[in-house]
Protein backbone atom coordinates (compact mmCIF):
# COMPACT_ATOMS: atom_id res chain seq x y z
CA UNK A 1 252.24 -176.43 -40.02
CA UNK A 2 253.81 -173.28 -40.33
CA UNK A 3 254.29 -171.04 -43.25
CA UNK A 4 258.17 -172.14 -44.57
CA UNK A 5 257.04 -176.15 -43.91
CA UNK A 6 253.77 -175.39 -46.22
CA UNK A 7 256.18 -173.78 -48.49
CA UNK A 8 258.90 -176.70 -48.45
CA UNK A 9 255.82 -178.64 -49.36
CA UNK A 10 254.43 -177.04 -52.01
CA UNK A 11 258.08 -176.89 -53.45
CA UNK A 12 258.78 -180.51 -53.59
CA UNK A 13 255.47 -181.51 -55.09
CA UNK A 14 255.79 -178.52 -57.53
CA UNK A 15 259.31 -180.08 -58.61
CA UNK A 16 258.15 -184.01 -59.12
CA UNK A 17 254.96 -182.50 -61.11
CA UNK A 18 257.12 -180.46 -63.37
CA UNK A 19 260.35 -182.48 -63.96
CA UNK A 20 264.22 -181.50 -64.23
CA UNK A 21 263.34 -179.66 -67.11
CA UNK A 22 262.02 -176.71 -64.56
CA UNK A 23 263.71 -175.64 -61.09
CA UNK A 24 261.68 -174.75 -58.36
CA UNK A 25 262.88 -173.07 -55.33
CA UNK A 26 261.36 -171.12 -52.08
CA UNK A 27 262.05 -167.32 -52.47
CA UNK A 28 260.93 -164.80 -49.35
CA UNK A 29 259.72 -161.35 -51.16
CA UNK A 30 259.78 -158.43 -48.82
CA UNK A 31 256.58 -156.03 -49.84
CA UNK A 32 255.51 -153.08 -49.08
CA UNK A 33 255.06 -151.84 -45.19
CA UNK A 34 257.88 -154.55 -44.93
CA UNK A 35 255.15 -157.52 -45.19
CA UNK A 36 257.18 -161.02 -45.35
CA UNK A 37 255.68 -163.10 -48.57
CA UNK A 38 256.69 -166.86 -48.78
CA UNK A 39 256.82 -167.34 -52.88
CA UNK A 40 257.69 -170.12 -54.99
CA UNK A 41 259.59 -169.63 -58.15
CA UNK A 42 259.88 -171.91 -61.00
CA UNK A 43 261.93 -171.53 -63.88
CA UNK A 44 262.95 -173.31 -67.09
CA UNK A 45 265.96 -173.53 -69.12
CA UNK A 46 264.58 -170.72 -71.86
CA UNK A 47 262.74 -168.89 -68.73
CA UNK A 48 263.64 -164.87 -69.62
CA UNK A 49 261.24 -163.82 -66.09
CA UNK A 50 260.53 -166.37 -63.52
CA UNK A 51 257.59 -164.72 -61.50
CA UNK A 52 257.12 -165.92 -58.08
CA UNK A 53 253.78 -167.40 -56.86
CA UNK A 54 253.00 -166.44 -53.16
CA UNK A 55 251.55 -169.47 -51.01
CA UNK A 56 250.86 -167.22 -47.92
CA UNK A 57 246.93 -167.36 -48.86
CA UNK A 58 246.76 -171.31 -49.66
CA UNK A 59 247.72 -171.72 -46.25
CA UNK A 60 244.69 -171.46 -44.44
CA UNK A 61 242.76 -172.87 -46.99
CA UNK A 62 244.85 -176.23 -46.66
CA UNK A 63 244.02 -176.04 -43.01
CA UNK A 64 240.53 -175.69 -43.64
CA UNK A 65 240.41 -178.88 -45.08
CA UNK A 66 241.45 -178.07 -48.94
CA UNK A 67 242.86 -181.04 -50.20
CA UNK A 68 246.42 -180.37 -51.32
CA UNK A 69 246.06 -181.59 -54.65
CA UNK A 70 243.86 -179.14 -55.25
CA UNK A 71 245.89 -176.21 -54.06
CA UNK A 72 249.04 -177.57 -55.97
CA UNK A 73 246.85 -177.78 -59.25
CA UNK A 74 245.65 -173.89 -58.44
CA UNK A 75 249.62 -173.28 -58.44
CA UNK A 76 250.70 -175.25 -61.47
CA UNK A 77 248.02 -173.26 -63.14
CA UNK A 78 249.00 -170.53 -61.93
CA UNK A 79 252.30 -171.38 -63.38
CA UNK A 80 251.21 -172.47 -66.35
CA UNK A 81 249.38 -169.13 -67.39
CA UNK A 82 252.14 -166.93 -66.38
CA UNK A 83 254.43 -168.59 -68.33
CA UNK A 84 252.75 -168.40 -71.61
CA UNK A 85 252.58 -164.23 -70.47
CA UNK A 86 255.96 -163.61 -69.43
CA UNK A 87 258.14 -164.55 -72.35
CA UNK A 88 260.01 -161.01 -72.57
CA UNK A 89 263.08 -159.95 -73.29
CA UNK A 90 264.92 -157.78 -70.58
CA UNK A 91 267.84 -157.20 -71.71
CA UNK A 92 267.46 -153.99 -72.51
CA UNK A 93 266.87 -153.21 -68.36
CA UNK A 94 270.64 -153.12 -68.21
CA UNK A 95 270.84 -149.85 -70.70
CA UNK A 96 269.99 -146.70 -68.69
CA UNK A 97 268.80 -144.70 -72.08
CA UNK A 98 266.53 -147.66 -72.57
CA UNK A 99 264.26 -147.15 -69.62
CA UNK A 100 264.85 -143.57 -68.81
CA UNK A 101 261.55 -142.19 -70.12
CA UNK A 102 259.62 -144.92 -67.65
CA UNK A 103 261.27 -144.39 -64.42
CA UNK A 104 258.65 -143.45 -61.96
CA UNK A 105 258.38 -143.18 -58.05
CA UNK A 106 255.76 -143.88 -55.49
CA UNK A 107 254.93 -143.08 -51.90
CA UNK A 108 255.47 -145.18 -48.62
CA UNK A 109 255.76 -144.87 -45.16
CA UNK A 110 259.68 -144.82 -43.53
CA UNK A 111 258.81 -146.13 -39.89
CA UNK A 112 256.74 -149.41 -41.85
CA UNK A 113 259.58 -149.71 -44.43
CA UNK A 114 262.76 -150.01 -43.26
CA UNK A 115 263.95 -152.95 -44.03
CA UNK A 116 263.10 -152.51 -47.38
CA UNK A 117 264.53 -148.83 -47.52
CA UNK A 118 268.15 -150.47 -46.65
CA UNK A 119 267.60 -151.68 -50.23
CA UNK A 120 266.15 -148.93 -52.81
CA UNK A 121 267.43 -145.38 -53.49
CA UNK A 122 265.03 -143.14 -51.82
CA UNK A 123 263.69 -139.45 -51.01
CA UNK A 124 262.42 -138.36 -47.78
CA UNK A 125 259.35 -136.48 -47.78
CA UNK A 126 257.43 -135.75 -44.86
CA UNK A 127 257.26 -139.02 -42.92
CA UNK A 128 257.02 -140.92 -46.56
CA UNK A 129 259.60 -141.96 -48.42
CA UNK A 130 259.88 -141.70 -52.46
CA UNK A 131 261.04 -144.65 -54.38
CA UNK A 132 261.48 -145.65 -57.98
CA UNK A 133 260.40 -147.99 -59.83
CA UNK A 134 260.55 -148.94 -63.97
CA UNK A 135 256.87 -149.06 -65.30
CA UNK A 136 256.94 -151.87 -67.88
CA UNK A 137 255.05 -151.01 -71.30
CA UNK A 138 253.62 -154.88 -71.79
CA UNK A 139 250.04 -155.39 -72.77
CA UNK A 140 250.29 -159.23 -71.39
CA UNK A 141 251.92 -158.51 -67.74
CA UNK A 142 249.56 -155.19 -67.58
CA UNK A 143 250.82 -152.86 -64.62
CA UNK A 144 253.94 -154.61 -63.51
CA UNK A 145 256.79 -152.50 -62.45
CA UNK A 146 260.59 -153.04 -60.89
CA UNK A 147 261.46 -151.37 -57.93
CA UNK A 148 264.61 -149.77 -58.56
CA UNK A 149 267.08 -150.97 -56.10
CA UNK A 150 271.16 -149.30 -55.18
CA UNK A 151 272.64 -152.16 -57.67
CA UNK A 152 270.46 -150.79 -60.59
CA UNK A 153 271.36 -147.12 -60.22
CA UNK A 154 274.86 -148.37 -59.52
CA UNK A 155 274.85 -150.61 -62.80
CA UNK A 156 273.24 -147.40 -64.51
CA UNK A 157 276.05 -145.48 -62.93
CA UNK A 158 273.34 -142.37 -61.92
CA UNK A 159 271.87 -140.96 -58.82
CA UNK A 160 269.22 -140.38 -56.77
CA UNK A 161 268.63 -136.77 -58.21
CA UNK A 162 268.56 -137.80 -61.62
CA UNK A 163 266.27 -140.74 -60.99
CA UNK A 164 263.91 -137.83 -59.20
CA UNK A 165 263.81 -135.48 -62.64
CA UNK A 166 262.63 -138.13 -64.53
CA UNK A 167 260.66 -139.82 -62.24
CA UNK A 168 258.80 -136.36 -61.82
CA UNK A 169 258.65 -135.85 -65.55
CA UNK A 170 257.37 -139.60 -66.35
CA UNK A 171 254.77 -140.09 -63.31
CA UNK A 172 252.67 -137.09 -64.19
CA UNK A 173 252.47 -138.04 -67.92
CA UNK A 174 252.07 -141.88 -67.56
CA UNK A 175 250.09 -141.93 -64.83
CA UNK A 176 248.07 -138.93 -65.33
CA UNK A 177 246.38 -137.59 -61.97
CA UNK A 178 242.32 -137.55 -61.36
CA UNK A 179 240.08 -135.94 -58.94
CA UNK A 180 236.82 -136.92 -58.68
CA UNK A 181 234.12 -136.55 -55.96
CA UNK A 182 233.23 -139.33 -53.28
CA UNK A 183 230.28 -139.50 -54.28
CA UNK A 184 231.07 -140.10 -58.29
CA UNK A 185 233.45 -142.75 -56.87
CA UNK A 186 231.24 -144.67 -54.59
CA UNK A 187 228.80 -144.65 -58.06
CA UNK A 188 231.37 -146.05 -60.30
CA UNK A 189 231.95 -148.86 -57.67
CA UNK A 190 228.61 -149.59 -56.83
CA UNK A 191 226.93 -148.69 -60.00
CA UNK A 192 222.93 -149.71 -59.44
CA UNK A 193 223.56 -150.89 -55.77
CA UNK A 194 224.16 -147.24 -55.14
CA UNK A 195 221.60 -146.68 -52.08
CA UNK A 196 221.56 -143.51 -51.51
CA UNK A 197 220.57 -140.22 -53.10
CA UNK A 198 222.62 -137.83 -54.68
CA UNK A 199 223.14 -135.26 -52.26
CA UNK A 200 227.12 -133.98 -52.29
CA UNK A 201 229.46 -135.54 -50.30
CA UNK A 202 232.15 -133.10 -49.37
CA UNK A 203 235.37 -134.96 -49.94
CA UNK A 204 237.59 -135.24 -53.29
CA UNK A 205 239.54 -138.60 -54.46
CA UNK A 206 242.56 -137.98 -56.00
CA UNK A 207 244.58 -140.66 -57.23
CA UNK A 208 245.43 -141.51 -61.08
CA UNK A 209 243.87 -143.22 -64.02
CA UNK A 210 245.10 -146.62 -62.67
CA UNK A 211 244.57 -145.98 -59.36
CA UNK A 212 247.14 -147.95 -58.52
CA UNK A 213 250.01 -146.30 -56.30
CA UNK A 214 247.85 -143.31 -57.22
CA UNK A 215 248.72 -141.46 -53.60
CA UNK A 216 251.78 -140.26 -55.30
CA UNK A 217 249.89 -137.58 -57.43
CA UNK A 218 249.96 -135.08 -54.09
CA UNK A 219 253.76 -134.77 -55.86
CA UNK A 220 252.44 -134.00 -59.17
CA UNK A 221 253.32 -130.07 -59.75
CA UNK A 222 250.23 -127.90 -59.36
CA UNK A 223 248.41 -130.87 -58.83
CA UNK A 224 247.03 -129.68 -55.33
CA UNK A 225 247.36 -126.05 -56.01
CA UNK A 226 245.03 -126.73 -58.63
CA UNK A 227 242.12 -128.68 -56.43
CA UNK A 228 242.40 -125.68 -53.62
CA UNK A 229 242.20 -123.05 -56.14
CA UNK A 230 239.10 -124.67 -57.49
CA UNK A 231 237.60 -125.08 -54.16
CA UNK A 232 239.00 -121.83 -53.20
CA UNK A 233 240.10 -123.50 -49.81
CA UNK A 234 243.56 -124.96 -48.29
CA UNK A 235 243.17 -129.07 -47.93
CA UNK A 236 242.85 -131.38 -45.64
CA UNK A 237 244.98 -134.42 -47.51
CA UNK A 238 244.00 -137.30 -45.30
CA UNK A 239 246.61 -140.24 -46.70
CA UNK A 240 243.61 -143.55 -47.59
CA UNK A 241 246.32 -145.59 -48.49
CA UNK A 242 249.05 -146.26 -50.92
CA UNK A 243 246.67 -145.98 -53.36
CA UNK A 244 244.77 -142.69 -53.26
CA UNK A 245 244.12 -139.95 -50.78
CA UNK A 246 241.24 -138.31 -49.82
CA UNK A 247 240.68 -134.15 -50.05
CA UNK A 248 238.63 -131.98 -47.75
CA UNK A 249 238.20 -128.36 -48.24
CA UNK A 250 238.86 -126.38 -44.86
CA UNK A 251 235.74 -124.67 -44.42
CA UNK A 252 236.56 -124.15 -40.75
CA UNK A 253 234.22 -126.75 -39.56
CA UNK A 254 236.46 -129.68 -39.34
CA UNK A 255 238.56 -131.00 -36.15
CA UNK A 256 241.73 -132.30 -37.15
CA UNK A 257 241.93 -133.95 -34.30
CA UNK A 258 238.75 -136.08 -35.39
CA UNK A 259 240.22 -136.29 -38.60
CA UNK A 260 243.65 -137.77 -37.55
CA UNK A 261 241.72 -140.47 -35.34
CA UNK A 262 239.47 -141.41 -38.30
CA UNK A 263 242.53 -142.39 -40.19
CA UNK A 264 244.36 -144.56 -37.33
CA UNK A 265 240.93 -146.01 -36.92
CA UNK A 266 240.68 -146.79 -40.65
CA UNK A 267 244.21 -148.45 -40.99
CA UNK A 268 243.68 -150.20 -37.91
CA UNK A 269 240.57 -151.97 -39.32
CA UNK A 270 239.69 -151.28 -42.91
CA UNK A 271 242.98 -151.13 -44.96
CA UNK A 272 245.25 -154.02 -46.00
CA UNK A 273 248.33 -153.66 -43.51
CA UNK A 274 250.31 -153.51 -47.03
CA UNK A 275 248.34 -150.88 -48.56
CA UNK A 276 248.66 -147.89 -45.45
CA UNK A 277 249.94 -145.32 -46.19
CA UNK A 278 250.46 -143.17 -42.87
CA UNK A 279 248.84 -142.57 -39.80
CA UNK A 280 249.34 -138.92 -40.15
CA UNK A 281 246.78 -135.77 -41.28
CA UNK A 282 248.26 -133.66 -44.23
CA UNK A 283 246.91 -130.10 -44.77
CA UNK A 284 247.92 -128.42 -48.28
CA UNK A 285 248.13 -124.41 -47.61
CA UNK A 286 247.28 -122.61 -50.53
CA UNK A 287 249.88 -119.42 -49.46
CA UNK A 288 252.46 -121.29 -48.61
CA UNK A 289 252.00 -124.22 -51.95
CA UNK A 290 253.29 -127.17 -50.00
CA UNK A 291 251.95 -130.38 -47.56
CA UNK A 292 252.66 -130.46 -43.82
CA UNK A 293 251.86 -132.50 -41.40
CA UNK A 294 249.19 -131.42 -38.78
CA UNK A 295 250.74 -132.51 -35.50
């Protein structure tokens, strides 16, 4: 069974659980790095969001023997919990003075994107792209955003400049940018299971608070002129993922060419194909205040 059959499935049996009082339908979501997810949406007659359920991962469960009962009550529950979350108004999405202060962008790779860049206003930047996206302010849906596509800016009747001034104004302040050491990170995540001693690990994490979409802070003014000032050192910026990147001070005792295999080894193996970033090795020059590429 292939992906749209187990999706056909899991629509039908979704519909004659839930009655004519809901509609269900199939819906394809293009993601980041231009990664195909097979969704199921189901909606009501007061529905204000209908949030879309990806079945990509029940998939090989079901062929692993899960009985499908099981997977559809897994979905309905899924459903069921996101409905009682998602009753908001968005009305207001349509009024470009309403969500001004909490347009934002984020960071992702042109050659892996697009498809999806056909789609969004965007800004080159090195071999990245910078898109936009609304940041909703909702305790109940979290850190949910919209990707701002060429029929919002069109129905806002602005531009690609404008959405960049605010995004760089809004990022910085709603997603303020941290820096912290390997070594404090690999603490936090590991907390007593920690192994290993304290001895320095040369390498910064940057990212933000959320560290979510938190590579986009090597666009934060002053952000990297800061971290090479303190280290008195231009940067290695070697891009993790979409998520974070990693900082070495250039002490003069690092190949780049090691570097720049490390990270097509890492992405190759170690990284969710949606969450790469690039292939590439950035270096931050302290004289010259801007990111290259090291070819």
């Amino acid at each position: 069974m292939n992906i749209n059959e187990f999706t056909d499935k899991v629509v039908k049996a979704a519909q004659e659980v839930l009655g004519d009082e809901y509609r269900v339908c199939a819906k394809e979501v293009l993601k980041n790095n231009d990664t195909l997810l097979h969704g199921v949406m189901i909606s009501g007659k007061d529905t204000r969001i209908t949030p879309t359920i990806y079945v990509d991962n029940f998939l090989p469960q079901y062929e692993d023997g899960m009985p499908f009962g099981d997977i559809m009550s897994k979905i309905i529950g899924a459903f069921r919990e996101g409905e009682r979350k998602t009753d908001i108004d968005l009305s207001f999405f349509s009024e470009f003075d309403k969500v001004k202060d909490r347009i934002c962008y984020r960071l992702l790779a042109v050659e892996r994107n697009r498809e999806l860049l056909e789609m969004v206003p965007y800004i080159p930047f090195l071999d990245l792209a910078i898109v936009f996206y609304y940041a909703l302010d909702s305790e109940t849906l979290g850190n949910a955003s919209i990707m701002i596509r060429y029929e919002h800016m069109d129905m806002w009747e602005t531009d690609v400049s404008t959405l960049m001034k605010l995004a760089s104004e809004n990022t910085p302040r709603l997603f303020p940018a941290g820096c912290k050491s390997l070594l404090e990170v690999l603490k936090e995540m590991l907390q007593e299971r920690y192994p290993y001693g304290d001895e320095e690990i040369p390498m910064l994490v940057a990212s933000n608070e959320t560290r979510l979409q938190g590579a986009s802070v090597i666009l934060y003014p002053d952000f990297l002129e800061d971290v090479a000032g303190r280290n008195e050192a231009n940067l290695f910026v070697i891009p993790s993922s979409v998520h974070e990147v990693l900082l070495l001070p250039d002490r003069g005792n690092l190949s780049s060419e090691m570097l720049r295999d490390l990270i097509r080894s890492v992405n190759s193996t170690s990284v969710d194909p949606v969450e790469v970033l690039s292939d590439n090795l950035y270096y931050f020059d302290r004289s010259e205040k801007q990111v290259r590429i090291i070819a």
